[in-house]
Protein backbone atom coordinates (compact mmCIF):
# COMPACT_ATOMS: atom_id res chain seq x y z
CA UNK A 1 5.77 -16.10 19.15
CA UNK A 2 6.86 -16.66 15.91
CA UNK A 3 10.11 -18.45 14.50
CA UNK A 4 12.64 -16.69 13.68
CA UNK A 5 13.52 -18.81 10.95
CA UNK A 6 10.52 -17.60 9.04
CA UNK A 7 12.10 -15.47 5.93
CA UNK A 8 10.28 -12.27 4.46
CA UNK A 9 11.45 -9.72 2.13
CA UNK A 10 10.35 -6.60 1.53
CA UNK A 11 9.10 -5.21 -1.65
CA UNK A 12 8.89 -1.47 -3.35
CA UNK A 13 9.43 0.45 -6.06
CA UNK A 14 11.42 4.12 -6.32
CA UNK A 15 10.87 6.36 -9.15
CA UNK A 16 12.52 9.65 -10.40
CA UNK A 17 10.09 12.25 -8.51
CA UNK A 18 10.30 10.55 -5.13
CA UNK A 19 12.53 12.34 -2.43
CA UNK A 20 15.70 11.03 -1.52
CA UNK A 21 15.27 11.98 1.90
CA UNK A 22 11.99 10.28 2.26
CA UNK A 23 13.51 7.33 1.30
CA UNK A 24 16.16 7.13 3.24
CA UNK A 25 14.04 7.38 5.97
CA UNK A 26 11.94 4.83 4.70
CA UNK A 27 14.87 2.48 4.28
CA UNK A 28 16.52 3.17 7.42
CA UNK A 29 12.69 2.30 9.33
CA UNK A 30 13.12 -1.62 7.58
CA UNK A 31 16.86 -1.62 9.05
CA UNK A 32 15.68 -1.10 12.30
CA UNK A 33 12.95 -3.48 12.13
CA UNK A 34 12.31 -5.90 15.87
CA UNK A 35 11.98 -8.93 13.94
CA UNK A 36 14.65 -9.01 11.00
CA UNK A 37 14.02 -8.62 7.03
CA UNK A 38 15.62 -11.38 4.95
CA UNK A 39 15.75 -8.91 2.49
CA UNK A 40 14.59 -5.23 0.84
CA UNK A 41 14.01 -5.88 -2.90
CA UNK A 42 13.97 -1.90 -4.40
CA UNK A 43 12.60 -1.87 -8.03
CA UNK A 44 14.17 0.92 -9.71
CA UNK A 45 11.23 2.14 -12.03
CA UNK A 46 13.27 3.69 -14.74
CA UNK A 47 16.14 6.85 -14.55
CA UNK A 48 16.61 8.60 -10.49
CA UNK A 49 18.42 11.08 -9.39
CA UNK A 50 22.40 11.23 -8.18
CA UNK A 51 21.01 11.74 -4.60
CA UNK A 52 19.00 8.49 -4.77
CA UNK A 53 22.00 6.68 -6.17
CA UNK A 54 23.73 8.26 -3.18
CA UNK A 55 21.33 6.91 -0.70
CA UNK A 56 20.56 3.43 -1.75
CA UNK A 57 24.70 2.82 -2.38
CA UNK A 58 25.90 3.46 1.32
CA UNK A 59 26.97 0.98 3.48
CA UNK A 60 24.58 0.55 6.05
CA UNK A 61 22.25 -0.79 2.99
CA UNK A 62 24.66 -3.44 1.47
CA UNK A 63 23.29 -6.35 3.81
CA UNK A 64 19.79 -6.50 2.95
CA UNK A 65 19.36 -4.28 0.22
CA UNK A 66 18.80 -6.25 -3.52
CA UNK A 67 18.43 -3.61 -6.63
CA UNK A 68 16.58 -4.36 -9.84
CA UNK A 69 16.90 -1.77 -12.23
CA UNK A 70 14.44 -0.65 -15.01
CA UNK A 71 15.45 0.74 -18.28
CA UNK A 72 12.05 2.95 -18.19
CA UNK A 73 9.59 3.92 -16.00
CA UNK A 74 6.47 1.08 -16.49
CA UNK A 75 4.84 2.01 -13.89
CA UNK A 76 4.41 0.85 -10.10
CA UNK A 77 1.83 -2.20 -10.75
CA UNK A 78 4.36 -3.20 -13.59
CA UNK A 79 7.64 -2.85 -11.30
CA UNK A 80 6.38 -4.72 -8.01
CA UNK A 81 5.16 -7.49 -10.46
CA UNK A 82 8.33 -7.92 -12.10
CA UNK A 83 9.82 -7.76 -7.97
CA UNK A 84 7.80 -10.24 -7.11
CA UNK A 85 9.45 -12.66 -9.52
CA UNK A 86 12.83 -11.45 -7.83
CA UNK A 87 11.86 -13.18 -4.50
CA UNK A 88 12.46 -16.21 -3.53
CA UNK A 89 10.38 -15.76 0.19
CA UNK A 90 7.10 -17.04 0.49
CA UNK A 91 6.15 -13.96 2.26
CA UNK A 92 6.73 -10.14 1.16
CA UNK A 93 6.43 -7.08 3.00
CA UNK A 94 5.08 -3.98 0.52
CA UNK A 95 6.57 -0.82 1.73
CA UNK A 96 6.36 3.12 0.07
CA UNK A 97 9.42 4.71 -0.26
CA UNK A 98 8.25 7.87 1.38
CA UNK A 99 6.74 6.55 4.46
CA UNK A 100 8.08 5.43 8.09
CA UNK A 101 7.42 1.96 9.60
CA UNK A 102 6.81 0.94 13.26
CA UNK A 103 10.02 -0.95 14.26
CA UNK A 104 7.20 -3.75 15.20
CA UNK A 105 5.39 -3.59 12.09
CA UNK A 106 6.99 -7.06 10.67
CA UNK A 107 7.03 -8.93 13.97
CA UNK A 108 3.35 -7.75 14.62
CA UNK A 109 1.74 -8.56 10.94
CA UNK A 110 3.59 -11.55 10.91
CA UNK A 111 2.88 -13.19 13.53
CA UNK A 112 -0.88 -11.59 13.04
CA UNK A 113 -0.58 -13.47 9.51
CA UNK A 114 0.53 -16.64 10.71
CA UNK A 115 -1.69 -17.44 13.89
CA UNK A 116 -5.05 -16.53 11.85
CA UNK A 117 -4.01 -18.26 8.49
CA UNK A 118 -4.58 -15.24 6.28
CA UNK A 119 -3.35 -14.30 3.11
CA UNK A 120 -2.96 -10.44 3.17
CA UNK A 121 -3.02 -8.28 6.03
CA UNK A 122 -2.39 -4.97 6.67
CA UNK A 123 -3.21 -2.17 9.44
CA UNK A 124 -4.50 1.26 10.69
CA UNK A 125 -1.74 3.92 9.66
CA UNK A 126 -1.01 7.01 10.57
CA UNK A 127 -1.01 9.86 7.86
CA UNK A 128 1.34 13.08 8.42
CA UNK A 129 2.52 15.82 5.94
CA UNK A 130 5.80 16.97 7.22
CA UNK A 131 6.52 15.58 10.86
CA UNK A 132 4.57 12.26 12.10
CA UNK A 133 1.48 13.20 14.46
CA UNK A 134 1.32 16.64 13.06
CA UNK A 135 -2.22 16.09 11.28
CA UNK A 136 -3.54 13.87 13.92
CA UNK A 137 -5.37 11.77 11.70
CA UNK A 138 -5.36 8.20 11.59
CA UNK A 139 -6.73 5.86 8.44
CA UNK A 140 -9.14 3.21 9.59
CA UNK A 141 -9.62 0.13 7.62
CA UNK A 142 -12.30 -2.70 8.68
CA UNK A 143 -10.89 -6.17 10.92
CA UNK A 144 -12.26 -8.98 10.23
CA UNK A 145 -12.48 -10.32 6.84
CA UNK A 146 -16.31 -10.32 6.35
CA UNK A 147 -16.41 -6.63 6.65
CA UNK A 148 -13.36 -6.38 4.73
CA UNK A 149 -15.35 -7.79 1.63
CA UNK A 150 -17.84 -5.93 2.30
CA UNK A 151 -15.77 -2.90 2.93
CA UNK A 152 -14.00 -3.20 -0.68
CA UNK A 153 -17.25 -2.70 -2.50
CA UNK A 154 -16.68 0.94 -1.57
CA UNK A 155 -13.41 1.96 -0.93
CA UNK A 156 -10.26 -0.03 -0.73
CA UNK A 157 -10.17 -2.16 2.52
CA UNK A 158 -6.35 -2.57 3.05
CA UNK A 159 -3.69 0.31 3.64
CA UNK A 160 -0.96 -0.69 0.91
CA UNK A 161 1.59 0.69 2.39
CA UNK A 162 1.23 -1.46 4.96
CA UNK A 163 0.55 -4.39 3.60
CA UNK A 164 1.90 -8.30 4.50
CA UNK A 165 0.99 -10.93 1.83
CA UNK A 166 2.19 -14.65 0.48
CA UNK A 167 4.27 -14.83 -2.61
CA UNK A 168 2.04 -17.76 -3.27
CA UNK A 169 -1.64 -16.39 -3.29
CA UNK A 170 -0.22 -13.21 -5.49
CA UNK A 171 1.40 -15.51 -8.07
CA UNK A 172 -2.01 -18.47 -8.12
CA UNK A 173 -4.24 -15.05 -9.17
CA UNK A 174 -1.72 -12.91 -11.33
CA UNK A 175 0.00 -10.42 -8.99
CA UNK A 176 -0.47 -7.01 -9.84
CA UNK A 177 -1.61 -5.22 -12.97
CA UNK A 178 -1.61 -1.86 -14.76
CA UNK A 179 -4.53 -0.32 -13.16
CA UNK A 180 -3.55 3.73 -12.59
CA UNK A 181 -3.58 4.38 -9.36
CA UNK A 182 -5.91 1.30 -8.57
CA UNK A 183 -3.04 -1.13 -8.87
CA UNK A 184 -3.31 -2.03 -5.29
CA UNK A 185 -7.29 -1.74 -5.23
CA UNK A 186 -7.95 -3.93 -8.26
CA UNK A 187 -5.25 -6.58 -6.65
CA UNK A 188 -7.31 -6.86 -3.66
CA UNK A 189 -10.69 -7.56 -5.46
CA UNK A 190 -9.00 -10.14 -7.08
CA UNK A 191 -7.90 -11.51 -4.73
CA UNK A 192 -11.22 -11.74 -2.27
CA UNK A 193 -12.99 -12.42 -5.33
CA UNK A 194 -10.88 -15.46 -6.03
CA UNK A 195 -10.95 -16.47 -2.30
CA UNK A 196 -8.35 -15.53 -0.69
CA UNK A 197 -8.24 -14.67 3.04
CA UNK A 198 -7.64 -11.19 4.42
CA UNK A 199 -7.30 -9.21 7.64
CA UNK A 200 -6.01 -6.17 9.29
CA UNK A 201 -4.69 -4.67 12.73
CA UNK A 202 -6.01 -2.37 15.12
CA UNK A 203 -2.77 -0.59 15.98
CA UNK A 204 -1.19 1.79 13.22
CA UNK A 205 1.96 -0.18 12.26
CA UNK A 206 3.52 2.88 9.15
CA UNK A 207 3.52 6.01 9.41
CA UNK A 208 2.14 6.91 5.51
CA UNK A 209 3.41 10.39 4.33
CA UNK A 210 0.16 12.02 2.22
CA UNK A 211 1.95 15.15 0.58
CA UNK A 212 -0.06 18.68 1.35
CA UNK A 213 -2.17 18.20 -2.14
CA UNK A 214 -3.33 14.46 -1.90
CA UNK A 215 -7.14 15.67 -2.30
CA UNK A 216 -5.66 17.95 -5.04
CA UNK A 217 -4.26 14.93 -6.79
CA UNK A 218 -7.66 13.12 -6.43
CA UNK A 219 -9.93 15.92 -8.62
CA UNK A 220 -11.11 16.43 -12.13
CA UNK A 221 -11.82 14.35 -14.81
CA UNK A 222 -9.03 12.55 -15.76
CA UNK A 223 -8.94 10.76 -12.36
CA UNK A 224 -12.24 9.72 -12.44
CA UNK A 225 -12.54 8.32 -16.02
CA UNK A 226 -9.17 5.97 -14.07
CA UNK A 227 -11.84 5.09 -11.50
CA UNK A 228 -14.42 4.62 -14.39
CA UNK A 229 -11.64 1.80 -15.74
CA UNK A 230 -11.11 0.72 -12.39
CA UNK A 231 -14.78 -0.24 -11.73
CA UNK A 232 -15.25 -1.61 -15.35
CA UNK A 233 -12.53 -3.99 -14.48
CA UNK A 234 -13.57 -5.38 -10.82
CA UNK A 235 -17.45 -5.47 -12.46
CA UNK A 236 -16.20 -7.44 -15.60
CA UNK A 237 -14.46 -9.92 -12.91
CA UNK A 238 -17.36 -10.25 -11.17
CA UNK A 239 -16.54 -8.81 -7.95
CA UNK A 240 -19.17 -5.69 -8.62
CA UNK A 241 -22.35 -6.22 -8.63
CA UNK A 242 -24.20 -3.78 -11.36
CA UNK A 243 -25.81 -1.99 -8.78
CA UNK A 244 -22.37 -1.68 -6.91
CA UNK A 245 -20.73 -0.89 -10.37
CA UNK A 246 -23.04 2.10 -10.70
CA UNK A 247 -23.23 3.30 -6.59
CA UNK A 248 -19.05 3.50 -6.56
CA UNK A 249 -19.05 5.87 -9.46
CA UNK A 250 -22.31 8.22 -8.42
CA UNK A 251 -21.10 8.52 -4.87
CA UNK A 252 -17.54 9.43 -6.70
CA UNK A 253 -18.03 11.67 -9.54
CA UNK A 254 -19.29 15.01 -7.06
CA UNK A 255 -15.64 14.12 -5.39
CA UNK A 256 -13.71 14.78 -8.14
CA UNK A 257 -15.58 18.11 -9.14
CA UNK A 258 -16.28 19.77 -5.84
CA UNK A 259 -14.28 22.68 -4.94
CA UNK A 260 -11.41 21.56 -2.93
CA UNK A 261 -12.28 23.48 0.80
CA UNK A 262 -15.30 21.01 0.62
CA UNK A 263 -13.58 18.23 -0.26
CA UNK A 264 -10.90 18.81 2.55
CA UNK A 265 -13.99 18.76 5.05
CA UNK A 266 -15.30 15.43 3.57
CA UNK A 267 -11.86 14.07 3.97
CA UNK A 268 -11.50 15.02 7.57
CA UNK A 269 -15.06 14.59 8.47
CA UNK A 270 -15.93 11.45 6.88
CA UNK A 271 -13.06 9.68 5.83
CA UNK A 272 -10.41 9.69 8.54
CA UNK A 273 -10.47 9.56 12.19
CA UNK A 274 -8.74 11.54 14.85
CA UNK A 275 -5.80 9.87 16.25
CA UNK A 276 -6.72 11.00 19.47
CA UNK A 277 -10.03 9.17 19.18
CA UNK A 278 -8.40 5.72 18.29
CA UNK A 279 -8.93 3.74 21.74
């Protein structure tokens, strides 16, 4: 077991199209946490609504709950950089402001964290649209970190939303960046690529709320030229090979301009596993 003296805050971002339901269940899933947040820092990425000032202002909130507010929207790799700077923890605990954590997820990545030494971790999670279990789908991502390198040259190898990492190794390589919708991604392959030490949990610790168009989201061409940037990046770093550079883009570009019934198949086929099939 771990000591309970061991501090860790938790870190997101809200912006103005989020739900205000969502995230009150998302808030109210740190609160009732098995093993106790020091703290929820909530970047405020530029104006919300009434009903999110609503939500984050009652009560049961005031404890652990530490708002930074942005004058405009920069963006989520921009806002959770700027948090990180807000926290004094060594160790911060990235949560989505639409999704539902395990009440163990802290004391189990934590203590998961700890024993192994590890910089990041993270862990399965299970994806739902409206009401958890209801697509029966869970999102694999690879163990040890070996295949987690090796993992990353194709898709990203940790589940962000579920995410555990040290304040320190984030702040040694530069934290996160302005890569669209890669922020996470490209943080990652930094991170390996600079040596850090990464690993992830069998057992789904969040419960990671997909919306009913997230393939929808993922098509055409202006998503893949943000993929194209993406790969640049990690290639110019180093962390792609040229070969690897080219094979992440070819095996991409049919993605984002099949129709989207085929697409839904690949998804369900090839790229998530059913829940029931876990064990």
């Amino acid at each position: 077991m771990i000591s309970n003296k061991i501090k860790v805050s938790a870190l997101g971002s809200l912006y103005i199209k989020e739900s205000p339901i969502f995230l009150e269940q998302a808030l109210d899933s740190l609160l009732k946490q098995t093993y106790e947040l020091d703290e929820i820092v909530l970047m405020i990425d530029g104006p919300i609504l009434q009903e999110h000032e609503e939500v984050i202002s009652k009560n049961k909130y005031s404890k652990l709950l530490n708002i930074y507010r942005l004058e405009n929207n920069v963006g989520l790799g921009e806002a959770l950089k700027i948090g990180i700077g807000k926290i004094q923890n060594e160790y911060i605990l990235r949560f989505d402001t639409d999704d539902i954590n395990h009440q163990d997820r802290l004391q189990c990545s934590l203590e998961y964290l700890v024993s192994e030494d590890l910089d990041v971790c993270s862990s399965n999670v299970i994806e739902f649209n409206n009401s958890i279990g209801d697509l029966n789908i869970i999102k694999k991502v690879p163990y040890q970190h070996n295949k987690i390198v090796r993992f990353a040259k194709w898709r990203s190898p940790m589940n962000h939303m579920a995410v555990l990492y040290r304040k320190s190794t984030l702040l040694k390589h530069g934290a996160y960046e302005n890569v669209l919708n890669f922020e996470d991604y490209y943080l990652w392959c930094k991170l390996l690529q600079n040596g850090a030490k990464f690993g992830n949990l069998q057992q789904p610790l969040v419960y990671a709320r997909i919306g009913n168009d997230m393939i929808g989201r993922r098509k055409g061409v202006s998503y893949f030229k943000r993929e194209y940037y993406f790969a640049k990046r990690v290639y110019s770093m180093g962390f792609f090979s040229a070969i690897e550079f080219l094979r992440f883009l070819i095996i991409r570009l049919p993605m984002r301009i099949l129709p989207k019934k085929v697409l839904v198949i690949l998804y369900k086929k090839i790229l998530r596993s059913k829940l029931h099939e876990q064990n």
